[in-house]
N, C-alpha and C. Protein backbone atom coordinates (compact mmCIF):
# COMPACT_ATOMS: atom_id res chain seq x y z
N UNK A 1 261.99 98.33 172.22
CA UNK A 1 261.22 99.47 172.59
C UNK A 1 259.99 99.64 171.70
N UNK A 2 260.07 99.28 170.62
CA UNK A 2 258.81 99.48 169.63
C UNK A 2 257.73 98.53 169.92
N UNK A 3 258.42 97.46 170.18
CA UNK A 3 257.25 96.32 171.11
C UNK A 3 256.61 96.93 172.13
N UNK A 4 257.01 97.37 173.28
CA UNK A 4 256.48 98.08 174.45
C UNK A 4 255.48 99.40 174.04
N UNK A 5 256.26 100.16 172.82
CA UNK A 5 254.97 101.21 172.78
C UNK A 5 254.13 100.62 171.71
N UNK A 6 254.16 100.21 170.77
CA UNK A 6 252.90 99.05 170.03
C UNK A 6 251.96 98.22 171.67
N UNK A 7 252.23 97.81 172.42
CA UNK A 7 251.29 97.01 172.93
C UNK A 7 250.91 98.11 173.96
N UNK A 8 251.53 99.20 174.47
CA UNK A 8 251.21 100.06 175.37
C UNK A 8 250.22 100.68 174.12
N UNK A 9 250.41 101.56 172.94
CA UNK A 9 249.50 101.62 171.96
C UNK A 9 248.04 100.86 172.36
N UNK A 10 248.01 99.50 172.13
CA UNK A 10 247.13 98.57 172.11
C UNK A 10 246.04 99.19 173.42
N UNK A 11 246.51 98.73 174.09
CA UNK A 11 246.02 98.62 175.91
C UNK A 11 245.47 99.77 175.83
N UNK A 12 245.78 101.26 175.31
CA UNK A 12 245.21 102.48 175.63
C UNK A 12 244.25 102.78 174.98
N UNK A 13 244.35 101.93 173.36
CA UNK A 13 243.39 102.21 173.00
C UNK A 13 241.81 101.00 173.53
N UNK A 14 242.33 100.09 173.68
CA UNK A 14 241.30 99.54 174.17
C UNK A 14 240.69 100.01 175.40
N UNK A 15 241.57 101.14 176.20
CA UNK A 15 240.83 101.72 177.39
C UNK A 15 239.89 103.02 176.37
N UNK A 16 240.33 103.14 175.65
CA UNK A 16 239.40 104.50 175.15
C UNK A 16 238.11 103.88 174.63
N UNK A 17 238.27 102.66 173.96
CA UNK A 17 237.50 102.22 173.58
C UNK A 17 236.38 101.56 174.49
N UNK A 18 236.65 101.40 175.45
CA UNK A 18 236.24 100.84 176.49
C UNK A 18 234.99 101.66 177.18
N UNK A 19 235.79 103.23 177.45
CA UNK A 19 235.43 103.84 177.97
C UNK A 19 234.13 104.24 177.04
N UNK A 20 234.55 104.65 175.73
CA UNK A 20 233.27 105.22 174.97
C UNK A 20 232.54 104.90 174.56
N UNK A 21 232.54 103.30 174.74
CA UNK A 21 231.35 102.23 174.69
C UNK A 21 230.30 102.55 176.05
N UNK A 22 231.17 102.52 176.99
CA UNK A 22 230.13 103.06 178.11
C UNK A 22 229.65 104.36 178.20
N UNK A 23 229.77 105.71 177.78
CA UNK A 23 229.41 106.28 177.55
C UNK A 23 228.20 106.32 176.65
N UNK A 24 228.31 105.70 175.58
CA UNK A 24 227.63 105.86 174.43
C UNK A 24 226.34 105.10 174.95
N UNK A 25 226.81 103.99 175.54
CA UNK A 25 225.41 103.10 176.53
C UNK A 25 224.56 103.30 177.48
N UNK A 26 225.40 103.90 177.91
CA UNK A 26 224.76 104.89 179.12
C UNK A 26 223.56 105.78 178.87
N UNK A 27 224.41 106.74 177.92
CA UNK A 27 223.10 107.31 176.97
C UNK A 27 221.37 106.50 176.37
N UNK A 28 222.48 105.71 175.92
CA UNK A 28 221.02 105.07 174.90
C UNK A 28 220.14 103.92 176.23
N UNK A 29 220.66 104.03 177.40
CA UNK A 29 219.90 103.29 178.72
C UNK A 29 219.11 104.50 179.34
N UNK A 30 219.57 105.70 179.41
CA UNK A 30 219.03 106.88 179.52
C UNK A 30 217.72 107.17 179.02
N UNK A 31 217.99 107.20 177.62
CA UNK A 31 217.23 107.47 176.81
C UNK A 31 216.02 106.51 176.75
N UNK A 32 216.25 104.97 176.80
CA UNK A 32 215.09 104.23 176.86
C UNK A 32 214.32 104.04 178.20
N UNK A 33 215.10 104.50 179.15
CA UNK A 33 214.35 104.69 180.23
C UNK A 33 213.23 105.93 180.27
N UNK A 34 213.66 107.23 179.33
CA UNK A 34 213.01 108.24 179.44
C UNK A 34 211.88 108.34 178.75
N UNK A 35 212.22 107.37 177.49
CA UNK A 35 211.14 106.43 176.37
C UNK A 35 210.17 106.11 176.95
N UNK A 36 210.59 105.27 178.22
CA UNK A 36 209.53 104.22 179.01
C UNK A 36 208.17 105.10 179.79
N UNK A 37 209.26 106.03 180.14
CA UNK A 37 208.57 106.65 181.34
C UNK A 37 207.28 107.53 180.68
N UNK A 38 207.92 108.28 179.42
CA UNK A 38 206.97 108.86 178.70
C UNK A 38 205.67 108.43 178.22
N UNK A 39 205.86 106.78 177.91
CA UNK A 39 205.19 105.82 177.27
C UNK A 39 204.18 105.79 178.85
N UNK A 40 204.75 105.53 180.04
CA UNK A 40 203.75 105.51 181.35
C UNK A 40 202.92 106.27 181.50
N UNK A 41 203.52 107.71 181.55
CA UNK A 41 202.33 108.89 181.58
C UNK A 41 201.34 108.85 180.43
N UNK A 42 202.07 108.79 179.11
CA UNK A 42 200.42 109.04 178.49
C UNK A 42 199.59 107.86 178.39
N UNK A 43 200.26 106.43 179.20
CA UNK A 43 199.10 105.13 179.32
C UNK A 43 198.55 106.08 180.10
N UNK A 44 199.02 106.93 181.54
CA UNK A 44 198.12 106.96 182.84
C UNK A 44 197.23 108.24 182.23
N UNK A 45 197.83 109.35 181.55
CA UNK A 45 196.86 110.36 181.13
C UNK A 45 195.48 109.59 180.15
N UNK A 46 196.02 108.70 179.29
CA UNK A 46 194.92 108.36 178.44
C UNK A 46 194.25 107.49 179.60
N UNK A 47 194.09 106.88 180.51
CA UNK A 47 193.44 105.92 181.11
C UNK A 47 192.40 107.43 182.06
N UNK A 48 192.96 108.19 182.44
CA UNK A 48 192.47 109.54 183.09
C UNK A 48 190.79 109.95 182.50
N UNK A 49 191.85 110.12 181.16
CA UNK A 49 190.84 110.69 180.37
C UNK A 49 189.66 110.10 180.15
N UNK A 50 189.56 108.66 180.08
CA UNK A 50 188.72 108.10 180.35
C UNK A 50 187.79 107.57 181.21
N UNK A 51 188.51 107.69 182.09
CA UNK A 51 187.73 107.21 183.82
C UNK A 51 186.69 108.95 184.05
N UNK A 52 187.12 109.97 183.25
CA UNK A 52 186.60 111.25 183.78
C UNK A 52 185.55 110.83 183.01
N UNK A 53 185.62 110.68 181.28
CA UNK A 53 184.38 110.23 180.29
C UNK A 53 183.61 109.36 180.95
N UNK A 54 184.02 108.66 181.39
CA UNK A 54 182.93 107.41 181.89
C UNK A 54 182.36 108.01 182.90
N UNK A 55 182.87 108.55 183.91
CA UNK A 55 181.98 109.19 184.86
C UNK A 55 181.42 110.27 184.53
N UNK A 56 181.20 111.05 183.75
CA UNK A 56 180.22 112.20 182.83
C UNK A 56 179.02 111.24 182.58
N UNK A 57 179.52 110.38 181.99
CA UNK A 57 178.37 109.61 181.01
C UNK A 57 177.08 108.28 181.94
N UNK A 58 178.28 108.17 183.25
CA UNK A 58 177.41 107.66 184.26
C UNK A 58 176.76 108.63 185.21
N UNK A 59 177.36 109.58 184.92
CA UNK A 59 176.45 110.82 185.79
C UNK A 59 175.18 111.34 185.14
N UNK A 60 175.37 111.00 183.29
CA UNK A 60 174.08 111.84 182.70
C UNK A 60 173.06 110.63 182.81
N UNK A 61 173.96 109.39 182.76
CA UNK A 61 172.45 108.67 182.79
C UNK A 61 171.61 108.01 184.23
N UNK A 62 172.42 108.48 185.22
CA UNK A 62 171.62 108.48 186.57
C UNK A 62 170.70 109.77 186.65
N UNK A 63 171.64 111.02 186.53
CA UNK A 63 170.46 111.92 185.96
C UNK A 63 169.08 112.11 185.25
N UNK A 64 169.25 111.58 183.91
CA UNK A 64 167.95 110.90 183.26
C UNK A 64 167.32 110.16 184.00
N UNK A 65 167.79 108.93 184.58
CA UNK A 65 166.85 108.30 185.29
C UNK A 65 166.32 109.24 186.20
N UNK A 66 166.84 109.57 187.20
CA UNK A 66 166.11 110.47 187.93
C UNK A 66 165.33 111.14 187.93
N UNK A 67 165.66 111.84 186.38
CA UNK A 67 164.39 113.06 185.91
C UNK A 67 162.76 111.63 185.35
N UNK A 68 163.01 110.55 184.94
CA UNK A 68 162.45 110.08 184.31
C UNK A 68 161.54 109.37 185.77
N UNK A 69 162.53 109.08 186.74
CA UNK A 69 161.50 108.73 188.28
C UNK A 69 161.07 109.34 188.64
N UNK A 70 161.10 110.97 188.46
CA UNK A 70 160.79 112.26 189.18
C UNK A 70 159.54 112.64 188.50
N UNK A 71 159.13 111.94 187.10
CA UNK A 71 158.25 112.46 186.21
C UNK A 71 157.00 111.53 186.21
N UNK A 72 157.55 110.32 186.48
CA UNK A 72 156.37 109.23 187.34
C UNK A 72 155.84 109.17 188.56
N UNK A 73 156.61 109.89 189.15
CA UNK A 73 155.92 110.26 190.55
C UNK A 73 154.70 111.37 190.10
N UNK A 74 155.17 112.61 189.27
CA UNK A 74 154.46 113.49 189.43
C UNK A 74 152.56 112.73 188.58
N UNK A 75 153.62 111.91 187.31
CA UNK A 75 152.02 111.41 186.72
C UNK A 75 151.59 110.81 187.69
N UNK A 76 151.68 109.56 188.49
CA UNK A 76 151.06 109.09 189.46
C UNK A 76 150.49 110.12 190.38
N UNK A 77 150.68 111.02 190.88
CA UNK A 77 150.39 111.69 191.56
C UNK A 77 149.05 112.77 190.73
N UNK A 78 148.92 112.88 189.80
CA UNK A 78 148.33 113.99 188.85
C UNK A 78 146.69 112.48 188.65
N UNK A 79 147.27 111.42 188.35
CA UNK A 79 146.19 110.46 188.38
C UNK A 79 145.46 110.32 189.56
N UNK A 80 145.95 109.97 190.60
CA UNK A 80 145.70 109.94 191.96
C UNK A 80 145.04 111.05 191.88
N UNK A 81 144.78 112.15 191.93
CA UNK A 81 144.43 113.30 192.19
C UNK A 81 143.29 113.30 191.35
N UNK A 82 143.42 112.93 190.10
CA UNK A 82 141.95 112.91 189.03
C UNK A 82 140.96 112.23 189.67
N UNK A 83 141.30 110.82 189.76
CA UNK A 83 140.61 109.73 190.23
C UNK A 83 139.77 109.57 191.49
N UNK A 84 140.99 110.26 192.85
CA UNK A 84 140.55 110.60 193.98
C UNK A 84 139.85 112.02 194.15
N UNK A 85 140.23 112.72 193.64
CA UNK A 85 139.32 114.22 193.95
C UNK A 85 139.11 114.78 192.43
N UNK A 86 137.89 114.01 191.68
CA UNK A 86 137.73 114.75 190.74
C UNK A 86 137.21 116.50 190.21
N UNK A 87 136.49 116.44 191.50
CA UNK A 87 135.89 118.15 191.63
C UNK A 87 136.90 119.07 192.35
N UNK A 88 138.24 119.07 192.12
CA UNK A 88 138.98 119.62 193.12
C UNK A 88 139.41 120.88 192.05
N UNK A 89 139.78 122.29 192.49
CA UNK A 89 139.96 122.93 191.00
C UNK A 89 141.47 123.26 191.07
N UNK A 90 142.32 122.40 192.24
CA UNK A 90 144.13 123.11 192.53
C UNK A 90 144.44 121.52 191.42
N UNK A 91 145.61 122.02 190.83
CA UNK A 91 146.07 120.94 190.01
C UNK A 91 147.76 120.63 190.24
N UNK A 92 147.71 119.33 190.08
CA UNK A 92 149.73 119.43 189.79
C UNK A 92 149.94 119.47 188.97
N UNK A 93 151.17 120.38 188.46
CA UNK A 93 151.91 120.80 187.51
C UNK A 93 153.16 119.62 187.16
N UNK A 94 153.27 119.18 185.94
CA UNK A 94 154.30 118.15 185.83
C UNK A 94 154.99 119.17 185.20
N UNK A 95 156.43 119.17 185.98
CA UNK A 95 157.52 120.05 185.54
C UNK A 95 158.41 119.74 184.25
N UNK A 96 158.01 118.38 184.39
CA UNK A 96 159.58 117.04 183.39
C UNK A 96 158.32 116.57 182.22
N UNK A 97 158.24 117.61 181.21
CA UNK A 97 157.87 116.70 179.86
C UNK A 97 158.59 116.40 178.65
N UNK A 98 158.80 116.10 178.55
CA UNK A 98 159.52 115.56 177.38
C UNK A 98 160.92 115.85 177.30
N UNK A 99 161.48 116.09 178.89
CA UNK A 99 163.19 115.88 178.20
C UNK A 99 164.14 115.59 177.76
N UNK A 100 164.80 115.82 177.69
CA UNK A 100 166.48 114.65 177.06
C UNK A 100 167.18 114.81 178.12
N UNK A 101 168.19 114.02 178.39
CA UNK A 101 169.36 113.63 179.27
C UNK A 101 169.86 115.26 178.91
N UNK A 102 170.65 115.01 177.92
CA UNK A 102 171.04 116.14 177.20
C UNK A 102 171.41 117.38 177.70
N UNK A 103 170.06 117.97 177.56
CA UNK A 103 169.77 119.44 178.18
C UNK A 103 170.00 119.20 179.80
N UNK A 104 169.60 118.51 180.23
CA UNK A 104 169.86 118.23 182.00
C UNK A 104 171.70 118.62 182.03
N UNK A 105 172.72 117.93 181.50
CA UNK A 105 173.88 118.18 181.49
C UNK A 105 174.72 119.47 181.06
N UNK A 106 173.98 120.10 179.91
CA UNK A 106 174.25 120.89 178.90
C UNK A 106 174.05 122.11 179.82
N UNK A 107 173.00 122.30 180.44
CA UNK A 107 172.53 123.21 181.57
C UNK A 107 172.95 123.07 182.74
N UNK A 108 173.26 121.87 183.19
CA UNK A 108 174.19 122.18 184.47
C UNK A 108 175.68 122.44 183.97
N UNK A 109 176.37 122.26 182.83
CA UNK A 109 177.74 122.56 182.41
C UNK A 109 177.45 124.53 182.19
N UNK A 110 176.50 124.94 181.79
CA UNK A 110 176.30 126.46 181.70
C UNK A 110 176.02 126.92 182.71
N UNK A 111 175.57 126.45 183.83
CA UNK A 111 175.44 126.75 185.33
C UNK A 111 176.74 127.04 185.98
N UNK A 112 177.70 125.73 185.72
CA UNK A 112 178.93 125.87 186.10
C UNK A 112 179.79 127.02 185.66
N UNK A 113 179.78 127.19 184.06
CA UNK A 113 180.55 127.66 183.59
C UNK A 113 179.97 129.72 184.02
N UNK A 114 178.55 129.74 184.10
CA UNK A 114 178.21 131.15 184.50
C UNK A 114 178.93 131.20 186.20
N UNK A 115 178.75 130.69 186.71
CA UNK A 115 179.19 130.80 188.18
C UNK A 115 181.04 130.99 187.76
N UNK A 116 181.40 130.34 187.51
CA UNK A 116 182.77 130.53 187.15
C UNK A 116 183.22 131.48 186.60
N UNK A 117 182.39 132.30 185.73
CA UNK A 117 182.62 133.62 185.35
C UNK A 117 182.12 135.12 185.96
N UNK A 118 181.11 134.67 186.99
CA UNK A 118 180.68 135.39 188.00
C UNK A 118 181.70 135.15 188.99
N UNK A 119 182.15 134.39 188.73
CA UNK A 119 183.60 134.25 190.33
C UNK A 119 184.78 135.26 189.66
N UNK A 120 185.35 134.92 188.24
CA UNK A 120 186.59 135.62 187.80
C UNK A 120 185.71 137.28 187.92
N UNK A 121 185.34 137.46 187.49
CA UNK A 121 184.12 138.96 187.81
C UNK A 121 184.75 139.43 188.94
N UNK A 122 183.99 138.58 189.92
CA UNK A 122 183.67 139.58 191.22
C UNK A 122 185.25 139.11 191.88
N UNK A 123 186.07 138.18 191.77
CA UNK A 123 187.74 138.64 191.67
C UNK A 123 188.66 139.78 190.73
N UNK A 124 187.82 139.87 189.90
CA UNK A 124 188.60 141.09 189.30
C UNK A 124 187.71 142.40 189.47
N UNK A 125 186.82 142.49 190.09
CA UNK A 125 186.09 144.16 191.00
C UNK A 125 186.96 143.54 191.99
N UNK A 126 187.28 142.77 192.69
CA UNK A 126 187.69 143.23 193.99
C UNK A 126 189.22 143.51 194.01
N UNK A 127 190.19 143.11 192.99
CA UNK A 127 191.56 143.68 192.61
C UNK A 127 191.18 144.96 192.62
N UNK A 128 190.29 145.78 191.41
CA UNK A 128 190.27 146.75 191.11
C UNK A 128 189.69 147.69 192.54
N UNK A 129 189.08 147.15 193.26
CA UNK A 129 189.05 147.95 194.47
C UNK A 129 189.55 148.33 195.45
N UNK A 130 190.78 147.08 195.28
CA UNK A 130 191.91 147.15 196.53
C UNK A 130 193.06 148.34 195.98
N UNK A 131 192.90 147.96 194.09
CA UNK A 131 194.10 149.27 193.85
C UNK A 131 193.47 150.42 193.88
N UNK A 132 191.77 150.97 194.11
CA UNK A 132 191.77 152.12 193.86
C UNK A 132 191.54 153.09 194.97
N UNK A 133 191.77 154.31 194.52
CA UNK A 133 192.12 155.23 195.49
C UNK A 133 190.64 155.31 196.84
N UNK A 134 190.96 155.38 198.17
CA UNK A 134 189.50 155.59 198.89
C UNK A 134 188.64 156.47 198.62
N UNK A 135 187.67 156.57 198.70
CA UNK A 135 186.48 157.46 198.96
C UNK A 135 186.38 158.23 200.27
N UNK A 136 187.14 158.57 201.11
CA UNK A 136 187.39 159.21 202.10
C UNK A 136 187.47 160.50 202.04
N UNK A 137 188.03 161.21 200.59
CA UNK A 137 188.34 162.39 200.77
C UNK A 137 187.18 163.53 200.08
N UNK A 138 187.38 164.63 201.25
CA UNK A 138 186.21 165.53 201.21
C UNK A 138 186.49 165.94 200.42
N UNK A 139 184.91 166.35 199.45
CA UNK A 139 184.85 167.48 198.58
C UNK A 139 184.57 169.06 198.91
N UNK A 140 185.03 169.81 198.52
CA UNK A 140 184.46 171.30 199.45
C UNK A 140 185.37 171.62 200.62
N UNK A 141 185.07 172.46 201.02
CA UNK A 141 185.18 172.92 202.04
C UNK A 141 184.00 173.62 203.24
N UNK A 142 184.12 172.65 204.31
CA UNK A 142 183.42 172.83 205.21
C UNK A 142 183.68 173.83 206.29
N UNK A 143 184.34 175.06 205.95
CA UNK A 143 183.88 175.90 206.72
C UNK A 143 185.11 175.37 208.02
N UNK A 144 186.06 174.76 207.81
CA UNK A 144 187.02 174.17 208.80
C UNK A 144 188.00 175.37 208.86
N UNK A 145 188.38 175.86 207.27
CA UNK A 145 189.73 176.27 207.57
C UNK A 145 189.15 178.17 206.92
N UNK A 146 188.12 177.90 206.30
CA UNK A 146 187.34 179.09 205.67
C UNK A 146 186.03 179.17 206.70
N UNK A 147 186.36 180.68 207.54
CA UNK A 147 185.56 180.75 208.39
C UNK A 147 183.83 181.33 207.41
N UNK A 148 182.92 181.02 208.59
CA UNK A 148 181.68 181.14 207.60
C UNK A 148 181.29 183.00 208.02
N UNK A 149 180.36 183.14 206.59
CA UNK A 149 180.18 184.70 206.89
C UNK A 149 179.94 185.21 208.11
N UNK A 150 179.06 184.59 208.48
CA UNK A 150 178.32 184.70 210.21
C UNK A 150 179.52 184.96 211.31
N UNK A 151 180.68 184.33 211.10
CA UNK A 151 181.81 184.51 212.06
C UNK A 151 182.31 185.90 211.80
N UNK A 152 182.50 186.16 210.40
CA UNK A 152 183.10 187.64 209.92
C UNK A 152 182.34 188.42 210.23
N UNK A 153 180.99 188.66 210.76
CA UNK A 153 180.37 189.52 211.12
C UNK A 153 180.29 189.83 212.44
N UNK A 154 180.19 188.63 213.09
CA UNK A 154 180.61 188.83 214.78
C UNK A 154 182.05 189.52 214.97
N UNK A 155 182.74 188.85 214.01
CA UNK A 155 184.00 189.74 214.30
C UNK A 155 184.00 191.11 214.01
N UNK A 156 183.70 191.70 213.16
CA UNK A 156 183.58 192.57 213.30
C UNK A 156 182.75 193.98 213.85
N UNK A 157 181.67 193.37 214.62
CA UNK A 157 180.94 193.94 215.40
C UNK A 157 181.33 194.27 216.49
């Protein structure tokens, strides 16, 4: 009998053991999967972040160019005008002297950002107008429920 519970002993514990090996693995497969996944998002956030930078920075410098094609048209045009009509006394105005990329961006980001605060604004007057009380109600009395002197006198005549 001591043989039978020694090896029954044995067998059970190798099921416990068994068992809490898989447990314990399970976990740490868990865990490196959750590792992994974490490790994915901030590749895909950091790759984000960058594809937005790069397109800022290809947006300011098509911008510049633009302002810088927009500013050769106007000189060409201001020459043309000397050359071809020198006695003329209407002039063109060159709008683009000496800018930077810079300010072109810097000013459309304050454009954005005023409109955006003119939006939270005029969403928060219009909360405040939906909670407040109407303007419907009369001041005074019009003579509805308080008859006017003129009536008290007919009446009593």
């Amino acid at each position: 009998m001591d043989l039978t519970i020694n090896i029954l002993l044995i067998v059970l514990a190798a099921v416990i053991g068994f068992i809490i090996g898989r447990v314990t693995s399970d976990k740490s497969t868990d865990n490196n999967a959750e590792k992994a996944k974490t490790q994915q998002l901030e590749a895909e956030l950091n790759q984000y972040k960058q594809d937005v930078e790069q397109h800022f920075a290809s947006s300011a410098e098509l911008l510049g160019n633009m302002a810088k094609e927009y500013r050769n048209v106007y000189q060409h045009m201001t020459q043309a005008q000397q050359s071809l009509l020198p006695d003329s006394e209407v002039s063109i105005k060159i709008p683009f002297k000496e800018t930077k990329e810079t300010n072109l961006v810097q000013d459309a980001i304050a454009d954005v950002e005023l409109e955006a605060q003119e939006a939270q604004e005029a969403a928060n007057d219009e909360h405040e107008s939906s909670t407040a009380q109407p303007n419907d109600y009369v001041q005074g009395t019009h003579n509805i429920i308080t008859p006017k002197a003129n009536d008290d006198d007919k009446a009593s005549a």
